[in-house]
C-alpha atoms as a PDB file:
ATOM      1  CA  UNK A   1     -69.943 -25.672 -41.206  1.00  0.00           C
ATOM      2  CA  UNK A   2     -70.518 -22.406 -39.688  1.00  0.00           C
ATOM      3  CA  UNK A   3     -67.650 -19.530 -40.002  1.00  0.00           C
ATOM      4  CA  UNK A   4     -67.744 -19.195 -36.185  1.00  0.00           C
ATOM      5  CA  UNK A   5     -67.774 -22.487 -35.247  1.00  0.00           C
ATOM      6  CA  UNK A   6     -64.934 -24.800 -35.742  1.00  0.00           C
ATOM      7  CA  UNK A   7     -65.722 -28.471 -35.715  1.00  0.00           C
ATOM      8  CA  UNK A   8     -63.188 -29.951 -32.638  1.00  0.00           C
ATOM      9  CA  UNK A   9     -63.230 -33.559 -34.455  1.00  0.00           C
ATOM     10  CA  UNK A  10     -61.604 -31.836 -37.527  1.00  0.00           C
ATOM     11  CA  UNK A  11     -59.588 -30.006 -34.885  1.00  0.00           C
ATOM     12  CA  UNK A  12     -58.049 -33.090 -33.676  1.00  0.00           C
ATOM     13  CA  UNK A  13     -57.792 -34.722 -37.154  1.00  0.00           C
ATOM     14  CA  UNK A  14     -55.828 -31.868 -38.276  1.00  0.00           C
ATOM     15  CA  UNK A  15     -52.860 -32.330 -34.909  1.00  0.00           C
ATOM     16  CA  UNK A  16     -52.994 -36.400 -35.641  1.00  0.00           C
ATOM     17  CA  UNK A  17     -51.863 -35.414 -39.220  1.00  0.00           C
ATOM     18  CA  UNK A  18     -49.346 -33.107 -38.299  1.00  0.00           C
ATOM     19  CA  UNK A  19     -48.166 -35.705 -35.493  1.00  0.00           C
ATOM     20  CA  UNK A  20     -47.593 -38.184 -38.494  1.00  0.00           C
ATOM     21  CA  UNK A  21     -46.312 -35.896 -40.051  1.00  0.00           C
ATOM     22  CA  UNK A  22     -43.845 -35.094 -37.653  1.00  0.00           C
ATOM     23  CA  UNK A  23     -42.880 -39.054 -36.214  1.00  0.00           C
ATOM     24  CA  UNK A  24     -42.331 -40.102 -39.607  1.00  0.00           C
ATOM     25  CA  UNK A  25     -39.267 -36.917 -40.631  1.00  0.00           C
ATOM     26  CA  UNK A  26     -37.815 -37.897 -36.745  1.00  0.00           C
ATOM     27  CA  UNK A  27     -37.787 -41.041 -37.393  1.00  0.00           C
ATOM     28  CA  UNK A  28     -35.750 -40.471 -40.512  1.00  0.00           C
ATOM     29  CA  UNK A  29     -33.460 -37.834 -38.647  1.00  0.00           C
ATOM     30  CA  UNK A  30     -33.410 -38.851 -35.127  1.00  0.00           C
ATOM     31  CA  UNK A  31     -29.617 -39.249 -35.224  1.00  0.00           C
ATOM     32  CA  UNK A  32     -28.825 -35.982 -36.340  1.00  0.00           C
ATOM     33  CA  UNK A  33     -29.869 -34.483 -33.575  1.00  0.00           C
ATOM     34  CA  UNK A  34     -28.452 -36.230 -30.992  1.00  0.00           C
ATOM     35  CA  UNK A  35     -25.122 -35.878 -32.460  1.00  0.00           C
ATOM     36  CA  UNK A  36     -25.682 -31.703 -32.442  1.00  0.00           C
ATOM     37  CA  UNK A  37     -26.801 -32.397 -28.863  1.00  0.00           C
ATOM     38  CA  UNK A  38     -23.860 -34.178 -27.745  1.00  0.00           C
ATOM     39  CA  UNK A  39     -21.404 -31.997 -29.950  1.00  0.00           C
ATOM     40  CA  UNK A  40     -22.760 -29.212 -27.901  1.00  0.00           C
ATOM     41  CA  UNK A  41     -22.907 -30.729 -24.787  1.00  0.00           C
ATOM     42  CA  UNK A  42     -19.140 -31.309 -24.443  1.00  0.00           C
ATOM     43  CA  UNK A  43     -16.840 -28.393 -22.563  1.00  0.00           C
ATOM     44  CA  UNK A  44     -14.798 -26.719 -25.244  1.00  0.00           C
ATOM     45  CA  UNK A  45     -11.357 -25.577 -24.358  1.00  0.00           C
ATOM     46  CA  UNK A  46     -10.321 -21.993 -25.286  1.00  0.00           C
ATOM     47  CA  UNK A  47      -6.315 -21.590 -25.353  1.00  0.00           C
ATOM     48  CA  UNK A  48      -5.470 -18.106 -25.268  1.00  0.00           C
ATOM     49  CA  UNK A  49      -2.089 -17.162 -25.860  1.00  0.00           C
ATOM     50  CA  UNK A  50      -0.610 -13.833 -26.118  1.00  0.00           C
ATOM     51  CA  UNK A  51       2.975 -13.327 -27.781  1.00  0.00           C
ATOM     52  CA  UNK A  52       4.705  -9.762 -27.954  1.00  0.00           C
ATOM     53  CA  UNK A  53       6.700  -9.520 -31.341  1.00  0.00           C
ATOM     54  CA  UNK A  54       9.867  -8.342 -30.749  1.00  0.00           C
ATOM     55  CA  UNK A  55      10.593  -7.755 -34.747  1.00  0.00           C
ATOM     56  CA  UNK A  56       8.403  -5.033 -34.760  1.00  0.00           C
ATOM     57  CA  UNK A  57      10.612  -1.832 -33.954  1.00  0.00           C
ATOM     58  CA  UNK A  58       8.023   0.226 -31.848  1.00  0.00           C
ATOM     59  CA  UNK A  59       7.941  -2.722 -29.567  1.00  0.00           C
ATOM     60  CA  UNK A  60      11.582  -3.434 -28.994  1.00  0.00           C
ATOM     61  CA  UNK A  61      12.130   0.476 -28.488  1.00  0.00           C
ATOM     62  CA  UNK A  62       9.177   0.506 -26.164  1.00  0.00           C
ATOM     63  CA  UNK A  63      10.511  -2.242 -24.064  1.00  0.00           C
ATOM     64  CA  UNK A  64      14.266  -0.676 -24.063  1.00  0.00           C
ATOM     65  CA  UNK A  65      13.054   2.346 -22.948  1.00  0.00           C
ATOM     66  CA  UNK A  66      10.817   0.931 -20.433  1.00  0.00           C
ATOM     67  CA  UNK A  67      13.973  -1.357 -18.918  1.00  0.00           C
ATOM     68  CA  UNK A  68      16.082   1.976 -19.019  1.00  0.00           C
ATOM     69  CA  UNK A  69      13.831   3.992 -16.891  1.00  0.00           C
ATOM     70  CA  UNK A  70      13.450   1.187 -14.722  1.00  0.00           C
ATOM     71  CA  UNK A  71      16.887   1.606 -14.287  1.00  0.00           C
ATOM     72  CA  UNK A  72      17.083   4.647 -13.817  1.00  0.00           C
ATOM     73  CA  UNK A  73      14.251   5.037 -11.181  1.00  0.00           C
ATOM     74  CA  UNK A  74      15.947   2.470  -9.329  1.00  0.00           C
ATOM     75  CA  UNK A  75      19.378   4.383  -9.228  1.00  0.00           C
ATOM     76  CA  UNK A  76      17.386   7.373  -7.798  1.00  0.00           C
ATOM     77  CA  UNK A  77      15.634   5.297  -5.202  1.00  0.00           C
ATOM     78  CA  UNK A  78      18.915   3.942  -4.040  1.00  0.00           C
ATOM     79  CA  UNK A  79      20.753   7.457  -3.922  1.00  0.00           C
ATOM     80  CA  UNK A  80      17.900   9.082  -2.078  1.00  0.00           C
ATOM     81  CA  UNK A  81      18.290   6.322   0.603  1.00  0.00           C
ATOM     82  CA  UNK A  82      21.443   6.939   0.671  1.00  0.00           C
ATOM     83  CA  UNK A  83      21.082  10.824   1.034  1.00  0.00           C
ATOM     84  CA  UNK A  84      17.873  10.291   3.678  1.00  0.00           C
ATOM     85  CA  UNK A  85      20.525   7.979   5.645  1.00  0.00           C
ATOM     86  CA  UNK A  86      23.532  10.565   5.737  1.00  0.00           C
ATOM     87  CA  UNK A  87      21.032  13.329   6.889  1.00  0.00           C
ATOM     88  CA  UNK A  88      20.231  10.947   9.996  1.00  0.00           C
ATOM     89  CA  UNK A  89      23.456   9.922  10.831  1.00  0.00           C
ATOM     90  CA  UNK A  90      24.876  13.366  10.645  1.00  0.00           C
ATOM     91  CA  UNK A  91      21.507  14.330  12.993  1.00  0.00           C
ATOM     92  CA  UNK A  92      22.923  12.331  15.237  1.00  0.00           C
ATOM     93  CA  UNK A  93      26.431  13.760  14.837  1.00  0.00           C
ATOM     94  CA  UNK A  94      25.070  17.331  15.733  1.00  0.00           C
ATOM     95  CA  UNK A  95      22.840  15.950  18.810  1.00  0.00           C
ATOM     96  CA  UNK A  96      26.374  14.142  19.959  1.00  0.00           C
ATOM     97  CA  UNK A  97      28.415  17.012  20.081  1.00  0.00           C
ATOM     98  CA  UNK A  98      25.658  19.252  21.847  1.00  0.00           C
ATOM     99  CA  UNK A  99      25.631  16.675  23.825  1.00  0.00           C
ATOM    100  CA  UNK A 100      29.306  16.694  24.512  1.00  0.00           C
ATOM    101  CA  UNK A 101      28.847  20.377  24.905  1.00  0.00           C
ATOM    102  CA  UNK A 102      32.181  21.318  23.176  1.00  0.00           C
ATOM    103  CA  UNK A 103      34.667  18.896  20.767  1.00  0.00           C
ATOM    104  CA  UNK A 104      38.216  19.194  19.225  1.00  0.00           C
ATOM    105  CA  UNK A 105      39.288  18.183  15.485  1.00  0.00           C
ATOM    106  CA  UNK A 106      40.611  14.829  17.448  1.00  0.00           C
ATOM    107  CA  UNK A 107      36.891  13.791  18.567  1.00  0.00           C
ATOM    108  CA  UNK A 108      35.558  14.771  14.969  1.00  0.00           C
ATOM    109  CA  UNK A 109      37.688  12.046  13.644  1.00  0.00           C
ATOM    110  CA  UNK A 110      37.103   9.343  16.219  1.00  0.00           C
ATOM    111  CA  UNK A 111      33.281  10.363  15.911  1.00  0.00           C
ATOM    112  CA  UNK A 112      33.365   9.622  12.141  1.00  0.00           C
ATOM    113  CA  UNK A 113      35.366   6.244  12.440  1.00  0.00           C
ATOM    114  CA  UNK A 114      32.614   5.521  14.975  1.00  0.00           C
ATOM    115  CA  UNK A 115      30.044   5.936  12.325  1.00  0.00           C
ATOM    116  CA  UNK A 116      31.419   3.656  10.196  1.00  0.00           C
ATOM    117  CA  UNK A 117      29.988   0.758  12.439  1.00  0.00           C
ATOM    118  CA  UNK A 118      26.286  -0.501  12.743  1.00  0.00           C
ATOM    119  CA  UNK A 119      27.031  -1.245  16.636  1.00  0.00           C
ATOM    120  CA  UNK A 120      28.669   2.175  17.819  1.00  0.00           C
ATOM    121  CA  UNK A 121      25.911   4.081  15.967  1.00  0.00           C
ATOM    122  CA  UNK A 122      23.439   2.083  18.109  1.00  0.00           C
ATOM    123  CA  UNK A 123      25.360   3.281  21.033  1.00  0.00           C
ATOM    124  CA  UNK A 124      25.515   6.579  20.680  1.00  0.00           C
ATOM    125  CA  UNK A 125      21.848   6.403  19.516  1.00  0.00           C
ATOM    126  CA  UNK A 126      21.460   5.463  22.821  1.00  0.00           C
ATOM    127  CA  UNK A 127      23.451   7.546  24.692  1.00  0.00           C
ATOM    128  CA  UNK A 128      22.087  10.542  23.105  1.00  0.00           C
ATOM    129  CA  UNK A 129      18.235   9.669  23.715  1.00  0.00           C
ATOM    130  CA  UNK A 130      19.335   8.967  27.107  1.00  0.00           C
ATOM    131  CA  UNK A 131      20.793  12.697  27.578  1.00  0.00           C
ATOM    132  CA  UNK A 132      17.955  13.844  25.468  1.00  0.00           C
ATOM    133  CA  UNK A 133      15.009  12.485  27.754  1.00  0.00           C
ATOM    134  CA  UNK A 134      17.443  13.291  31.027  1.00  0.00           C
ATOM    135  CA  UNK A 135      17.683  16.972  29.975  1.00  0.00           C
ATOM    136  CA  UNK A 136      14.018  17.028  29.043  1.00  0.00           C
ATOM    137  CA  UNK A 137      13.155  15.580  32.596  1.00  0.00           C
ATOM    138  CA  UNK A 138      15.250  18.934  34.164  1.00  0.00           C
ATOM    139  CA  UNK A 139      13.121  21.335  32.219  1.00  0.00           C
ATOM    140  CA  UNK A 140      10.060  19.724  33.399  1.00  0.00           C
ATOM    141  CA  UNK A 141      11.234  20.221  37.259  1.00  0.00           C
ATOM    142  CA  UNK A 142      12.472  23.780  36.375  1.00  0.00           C
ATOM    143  CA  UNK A 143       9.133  24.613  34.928  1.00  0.00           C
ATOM    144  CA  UNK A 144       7.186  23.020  37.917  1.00  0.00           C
ATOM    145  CA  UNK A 145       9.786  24.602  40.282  1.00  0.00           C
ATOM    146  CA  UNK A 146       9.239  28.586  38.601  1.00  0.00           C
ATOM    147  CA  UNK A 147       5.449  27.848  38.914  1.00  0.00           C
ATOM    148  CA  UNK A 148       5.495  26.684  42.002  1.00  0.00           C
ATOM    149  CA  UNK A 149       7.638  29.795  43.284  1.00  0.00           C
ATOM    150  CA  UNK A 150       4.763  32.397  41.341  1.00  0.00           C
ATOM    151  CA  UNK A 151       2.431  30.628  43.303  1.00  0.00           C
ATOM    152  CA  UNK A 152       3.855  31.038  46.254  1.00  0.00           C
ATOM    153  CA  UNK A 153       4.369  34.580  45.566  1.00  0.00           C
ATOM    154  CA  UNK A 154       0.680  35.218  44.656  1.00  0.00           C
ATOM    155  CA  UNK A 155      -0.229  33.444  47.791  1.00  0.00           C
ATOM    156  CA  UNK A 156       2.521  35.536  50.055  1.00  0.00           C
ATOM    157  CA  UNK A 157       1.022  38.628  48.433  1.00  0.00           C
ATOM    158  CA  UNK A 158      -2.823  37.581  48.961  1.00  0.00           C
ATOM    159  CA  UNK A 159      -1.572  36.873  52.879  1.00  0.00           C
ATOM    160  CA  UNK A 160      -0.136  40.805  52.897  1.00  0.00           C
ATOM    161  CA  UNK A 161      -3.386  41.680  51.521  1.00  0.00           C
ATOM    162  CA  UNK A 162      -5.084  40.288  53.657  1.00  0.00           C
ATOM    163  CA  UNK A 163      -3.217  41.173  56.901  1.00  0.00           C
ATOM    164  CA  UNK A 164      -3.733  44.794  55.461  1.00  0.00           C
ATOM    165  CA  UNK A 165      -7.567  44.458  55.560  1.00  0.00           C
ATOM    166  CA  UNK A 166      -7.607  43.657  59.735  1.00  0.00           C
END
């Protein structure tokens, strides 16, 4: 047999062997196999629990901390709500007696006990935007009004100019 050339008929004898080879040990462990393949084929179910030891110190001082300031932040939440609200409803105070345009010790008092109900607040609220947008409205017509007068004083002037000129 030459080096270069490989006989194919020894070729093939050589991959019938191995074949044999090869039926015969699956043959002997054919249900091996299928068993790994079926083991593996079947969803596995991970649990994963988590648990937070409280005997350790570092934890239970964490968390006590933790619920303090949680505590504590919502104290300061609630008093700066209640600080925001007094600076609105003493706002509102101000704009009521400017509105009023003058008041006495007696309408201070009644004006508090107003304020100490949801539907009188609303009222004045009210009463107050009203005067508000009312007074705003004037302003408007005064401004239109003093424009409308330098107009017609630039226009009475460009008539004397112009009267001058013939």
């Amino acid at each position: 047999m030459n080096a270069n050339k490989i006989d194919v008929s020894t070729v093939c004898e050589m991959f019938e062997k191995l074949s044999e080879k090869l039926d015969k040990q699956t043959t002997d462990k054919s249900a091996e196999p299928l068993q790994a393949i079926e083991k593996f084929s079947e969803p596995t179910k991970v649990e994963h629990r988590h648990t937070i030891d409280i005997a350790s110190s570092k934890v239970f001082l964490s968390l006590i901390i933790m619920a303090l300031m949680i505590l504590g932040l919502a104290y300061a939440i609630g008093e700066q709500r209640r600080t925001i609200s007094q600076y609105k409803n003493n706002d509102l105070k101000y704009r009521y007696i400017k509105m009023q345009g003058q008041t006495d010790e007696e309408n201070l008092y009644r004006l508090e006990k107003q304020f100490r109900y949801g539907d009188s607040i609303k009222i004045i609220r009210k009463q107050v935007e009203k005067y508000e947008e009312l007074i705003k409205e004037q302003v408007e017509k005064l401004e239109r009004a003093r424009r409308n007068s330098e107009e017609a004083e630039r226009l009475q002037d460009e008539i004397k100019v112009f009267k001058a000129q013939r």
